[in-house]
N, C-alpha and C. Protein backbone atom coordinates (compact mmCIF):
# COMPACT_ATOMS: atom_id res chain seq x y z
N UNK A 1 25.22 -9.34 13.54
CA UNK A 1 25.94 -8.85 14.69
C UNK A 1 26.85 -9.98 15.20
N UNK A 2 27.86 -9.38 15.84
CA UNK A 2 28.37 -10.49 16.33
C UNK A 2 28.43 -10.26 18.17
N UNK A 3 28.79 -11.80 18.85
CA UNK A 3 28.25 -11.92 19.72
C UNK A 3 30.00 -12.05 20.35
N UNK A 4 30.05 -11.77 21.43
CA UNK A 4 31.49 -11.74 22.39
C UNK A 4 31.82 -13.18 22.71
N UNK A 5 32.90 -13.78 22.61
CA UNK A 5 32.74 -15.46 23.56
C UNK A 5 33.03 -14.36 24.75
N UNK A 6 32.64 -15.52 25.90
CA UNK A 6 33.14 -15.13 27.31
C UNK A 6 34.84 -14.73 27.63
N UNK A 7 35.63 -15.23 26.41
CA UNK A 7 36.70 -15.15 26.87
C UNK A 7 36.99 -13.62 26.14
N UNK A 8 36.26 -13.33 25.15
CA UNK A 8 36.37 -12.08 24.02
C UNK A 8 35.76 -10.83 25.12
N UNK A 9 34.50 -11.00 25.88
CA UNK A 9 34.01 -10.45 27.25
C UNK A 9 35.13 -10.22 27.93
N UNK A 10 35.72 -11.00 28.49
CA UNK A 10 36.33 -11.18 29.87
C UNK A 10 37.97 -10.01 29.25
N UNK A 11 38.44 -10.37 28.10
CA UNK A 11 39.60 -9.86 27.41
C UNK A 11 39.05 -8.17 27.27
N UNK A 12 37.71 -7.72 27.08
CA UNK A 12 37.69 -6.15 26.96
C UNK A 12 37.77 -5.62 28.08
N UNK A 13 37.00 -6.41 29.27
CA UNK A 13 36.22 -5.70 30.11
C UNK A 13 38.05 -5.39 31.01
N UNK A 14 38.93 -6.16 30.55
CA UNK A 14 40.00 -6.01 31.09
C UNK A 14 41.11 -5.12 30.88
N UNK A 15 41.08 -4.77 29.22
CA UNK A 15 41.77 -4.16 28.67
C UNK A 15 41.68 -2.14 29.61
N UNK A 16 43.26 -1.52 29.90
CA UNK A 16 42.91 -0.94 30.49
C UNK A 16 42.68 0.53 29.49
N UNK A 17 42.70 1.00 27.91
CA UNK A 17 42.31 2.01 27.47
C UNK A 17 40.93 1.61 27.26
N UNK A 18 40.74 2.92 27.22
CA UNK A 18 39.24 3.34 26.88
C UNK A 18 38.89 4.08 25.98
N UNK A 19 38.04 3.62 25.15
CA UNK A 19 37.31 2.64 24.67
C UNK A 19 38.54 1.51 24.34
N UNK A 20 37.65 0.14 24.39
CA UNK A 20 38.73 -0.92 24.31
C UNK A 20 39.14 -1.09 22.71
N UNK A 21 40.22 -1.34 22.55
CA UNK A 21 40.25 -2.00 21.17
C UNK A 21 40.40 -3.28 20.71
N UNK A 22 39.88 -3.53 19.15
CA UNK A 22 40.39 -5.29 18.78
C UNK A 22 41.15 -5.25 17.42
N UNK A 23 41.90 -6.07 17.39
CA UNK A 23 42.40 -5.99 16.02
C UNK A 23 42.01 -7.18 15.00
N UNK A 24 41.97 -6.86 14.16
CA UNK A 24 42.27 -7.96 13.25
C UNK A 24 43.80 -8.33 12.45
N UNK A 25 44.38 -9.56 12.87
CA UNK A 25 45.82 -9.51 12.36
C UNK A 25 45.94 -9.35 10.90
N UNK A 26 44.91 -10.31 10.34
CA UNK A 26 45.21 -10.14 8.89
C UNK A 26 44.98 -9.47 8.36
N UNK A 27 44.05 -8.90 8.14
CA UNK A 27 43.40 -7.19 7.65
C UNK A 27 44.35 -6.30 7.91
N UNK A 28 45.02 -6.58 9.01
CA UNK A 28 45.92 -5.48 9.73
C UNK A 28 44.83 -3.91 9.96
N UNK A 29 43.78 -4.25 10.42
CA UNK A 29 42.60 -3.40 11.24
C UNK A 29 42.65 -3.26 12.65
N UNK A 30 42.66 -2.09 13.35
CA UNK A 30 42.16 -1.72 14.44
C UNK A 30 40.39 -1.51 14.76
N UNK A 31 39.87 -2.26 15.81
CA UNK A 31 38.81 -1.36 15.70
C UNK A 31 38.50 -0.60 17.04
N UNK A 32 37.52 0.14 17.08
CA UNK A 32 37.54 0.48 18.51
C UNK A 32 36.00 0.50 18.81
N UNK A 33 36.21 -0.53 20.18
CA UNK A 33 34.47 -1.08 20.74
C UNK A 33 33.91 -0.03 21.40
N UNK A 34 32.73 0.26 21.24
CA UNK A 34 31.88 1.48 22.25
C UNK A 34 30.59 1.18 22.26
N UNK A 35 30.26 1.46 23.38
CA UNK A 35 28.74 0.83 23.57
C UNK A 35 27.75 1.61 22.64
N UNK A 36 26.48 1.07 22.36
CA UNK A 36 25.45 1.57 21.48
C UNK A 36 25.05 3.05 21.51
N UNK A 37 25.03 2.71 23.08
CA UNK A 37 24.34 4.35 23.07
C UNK A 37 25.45 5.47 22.73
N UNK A 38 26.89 5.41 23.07
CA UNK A 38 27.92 5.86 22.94
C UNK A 38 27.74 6.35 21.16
N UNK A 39 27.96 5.07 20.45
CA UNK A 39 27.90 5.24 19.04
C UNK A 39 26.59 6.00 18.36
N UNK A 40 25.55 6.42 19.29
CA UNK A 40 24.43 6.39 18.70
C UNK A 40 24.57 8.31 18.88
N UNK A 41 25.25 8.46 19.99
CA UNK A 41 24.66 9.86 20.29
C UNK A 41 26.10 10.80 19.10
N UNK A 42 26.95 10.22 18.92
CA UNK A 42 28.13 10.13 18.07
C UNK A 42 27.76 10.32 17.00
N UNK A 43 26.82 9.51 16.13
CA UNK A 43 25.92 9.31 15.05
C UNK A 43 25.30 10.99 15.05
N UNK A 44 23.96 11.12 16.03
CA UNK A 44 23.68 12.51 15.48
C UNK A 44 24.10 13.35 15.64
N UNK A 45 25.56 13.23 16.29
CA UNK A 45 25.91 14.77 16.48
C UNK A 45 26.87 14.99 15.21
N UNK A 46 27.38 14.04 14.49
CA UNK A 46 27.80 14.21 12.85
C UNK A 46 26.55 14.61 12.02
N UNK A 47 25.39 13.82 12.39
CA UNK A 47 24.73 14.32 11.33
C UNK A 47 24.05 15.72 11.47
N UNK A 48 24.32 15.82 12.71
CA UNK A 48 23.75 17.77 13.07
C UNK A 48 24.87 18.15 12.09
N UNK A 49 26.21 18.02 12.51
CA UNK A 49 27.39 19.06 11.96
C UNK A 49 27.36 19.02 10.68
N UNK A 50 26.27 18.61 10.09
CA UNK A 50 25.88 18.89 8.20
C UNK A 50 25.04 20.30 8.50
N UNK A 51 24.64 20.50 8.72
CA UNK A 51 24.06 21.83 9.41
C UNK A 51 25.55 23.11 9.65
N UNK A 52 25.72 24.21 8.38
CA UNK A 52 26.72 24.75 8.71
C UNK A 52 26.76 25.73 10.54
N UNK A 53 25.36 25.97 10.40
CA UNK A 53 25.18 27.25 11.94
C UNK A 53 25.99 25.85 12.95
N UNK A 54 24.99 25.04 12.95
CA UNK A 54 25.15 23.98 13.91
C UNK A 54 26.92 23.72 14.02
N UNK A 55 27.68 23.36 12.96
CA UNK A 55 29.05 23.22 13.21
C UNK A 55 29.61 24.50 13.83
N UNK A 56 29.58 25.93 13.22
CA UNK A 56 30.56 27.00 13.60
C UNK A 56 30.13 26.92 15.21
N UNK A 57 28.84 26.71 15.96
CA UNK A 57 28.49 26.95 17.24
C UNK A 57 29.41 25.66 17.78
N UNK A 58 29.53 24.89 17.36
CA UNK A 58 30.20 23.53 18.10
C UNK A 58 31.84 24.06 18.04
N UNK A 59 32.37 24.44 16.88
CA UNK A 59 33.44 24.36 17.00
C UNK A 59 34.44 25.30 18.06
N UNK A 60 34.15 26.44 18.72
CA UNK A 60 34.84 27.02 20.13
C UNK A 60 35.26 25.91 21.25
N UNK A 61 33.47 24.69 21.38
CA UNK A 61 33.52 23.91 22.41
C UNK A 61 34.69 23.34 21.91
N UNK A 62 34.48 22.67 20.58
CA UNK A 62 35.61 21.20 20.80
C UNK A 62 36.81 21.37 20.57
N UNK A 63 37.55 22.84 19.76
CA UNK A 63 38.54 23.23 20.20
C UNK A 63 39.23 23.40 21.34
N UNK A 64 38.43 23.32 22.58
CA UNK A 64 38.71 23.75 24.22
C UNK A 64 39.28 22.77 24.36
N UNK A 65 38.19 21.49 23.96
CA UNK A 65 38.48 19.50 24.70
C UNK A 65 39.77 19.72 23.90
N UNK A 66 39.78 19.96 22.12
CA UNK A 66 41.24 19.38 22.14
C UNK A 66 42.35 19.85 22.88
N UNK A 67 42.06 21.36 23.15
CA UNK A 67 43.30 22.10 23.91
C UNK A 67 43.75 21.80 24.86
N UNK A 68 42.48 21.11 26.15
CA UNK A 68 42.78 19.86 27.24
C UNK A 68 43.85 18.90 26.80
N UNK A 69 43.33 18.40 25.68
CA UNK A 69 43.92 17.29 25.17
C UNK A 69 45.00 17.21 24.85
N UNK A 70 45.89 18.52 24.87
CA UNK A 70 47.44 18.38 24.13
C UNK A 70 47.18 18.95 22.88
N UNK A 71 46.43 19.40 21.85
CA UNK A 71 46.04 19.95 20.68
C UNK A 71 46.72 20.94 20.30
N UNK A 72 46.77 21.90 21.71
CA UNK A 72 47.61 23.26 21.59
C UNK A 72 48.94 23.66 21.62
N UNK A 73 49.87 21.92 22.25
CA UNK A 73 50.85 22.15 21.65
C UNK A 73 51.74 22.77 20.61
N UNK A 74 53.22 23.51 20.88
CA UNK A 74 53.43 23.61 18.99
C UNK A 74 53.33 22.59 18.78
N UNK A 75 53.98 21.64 18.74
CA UNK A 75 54.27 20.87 18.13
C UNK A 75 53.07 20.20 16.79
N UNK A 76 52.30 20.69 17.47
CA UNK A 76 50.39 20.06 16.48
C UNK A 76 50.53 20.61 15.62
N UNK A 77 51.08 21.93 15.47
CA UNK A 77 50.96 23.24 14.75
C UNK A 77 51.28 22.29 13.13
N UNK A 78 52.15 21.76 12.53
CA UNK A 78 52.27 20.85 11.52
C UNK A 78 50.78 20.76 10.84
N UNK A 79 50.07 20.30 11.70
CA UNK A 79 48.88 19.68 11.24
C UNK A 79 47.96 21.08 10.51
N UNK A 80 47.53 22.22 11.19
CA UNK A 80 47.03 23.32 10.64
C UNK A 80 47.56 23.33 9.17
N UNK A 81 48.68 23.16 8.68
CA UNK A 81 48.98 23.21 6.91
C UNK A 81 48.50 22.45 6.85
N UNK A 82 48.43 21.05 7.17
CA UNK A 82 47.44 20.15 6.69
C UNK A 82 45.86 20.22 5.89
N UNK A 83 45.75 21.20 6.35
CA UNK A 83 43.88 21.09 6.53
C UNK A 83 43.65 21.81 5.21
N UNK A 84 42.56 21.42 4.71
CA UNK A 84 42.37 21.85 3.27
C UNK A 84 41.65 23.12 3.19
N UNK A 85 40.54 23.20 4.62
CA UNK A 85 40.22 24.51 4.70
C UNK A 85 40.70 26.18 4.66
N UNK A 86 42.53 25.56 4.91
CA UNK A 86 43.44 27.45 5.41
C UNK A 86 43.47 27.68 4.26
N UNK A 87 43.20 29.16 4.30
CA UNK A 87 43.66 30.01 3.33
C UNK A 87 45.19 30.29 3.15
N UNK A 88 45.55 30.30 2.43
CA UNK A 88 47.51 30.73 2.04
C UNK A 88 47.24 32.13 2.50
């Protein structure tokens, strides 16, 4: 694990998106920091959505958040051909 210096602390707790991010220059990596429990509850709710019942019941909800989110824009509409799931 790695451990924060105070100045690596002091640089998130400041940063104003949320969740904070760090990069790495040379990698040319983003990452994005979230607390344990954050990542943890994140963790089983992917590994529920291996469970097909379990996904179709989730998916109404998180279609809503994205629709909050700007999702329902046209403009998103692009992305639907994207998806490997549509039928022609």
């Amino acid at each position: 694990m790695i451990q924060l210096t105070p100045e690596q602390r002091q640089a998130v707790s400041q940063q104003h998106e949320s969740p904070p991010r760090a990069r790495d220059p040379d990698a040319q990596i983003t990452y994005v920091l979230v607390r344990e429990e954050v990542y943890e509850r994140a963790k089983a709710l992917l590994t529920q959505a291996e469970d097909q019942e379990f996904a179709r019941n989730l998916y109404p909800h998180v279609m809503e958040i994205f629709g909050r989110a700007g999702w329902d824009d046209p403009a998103m509409d692009v992305y639907n051909e994207l998806d490997p799931r549509r039928q022609p």
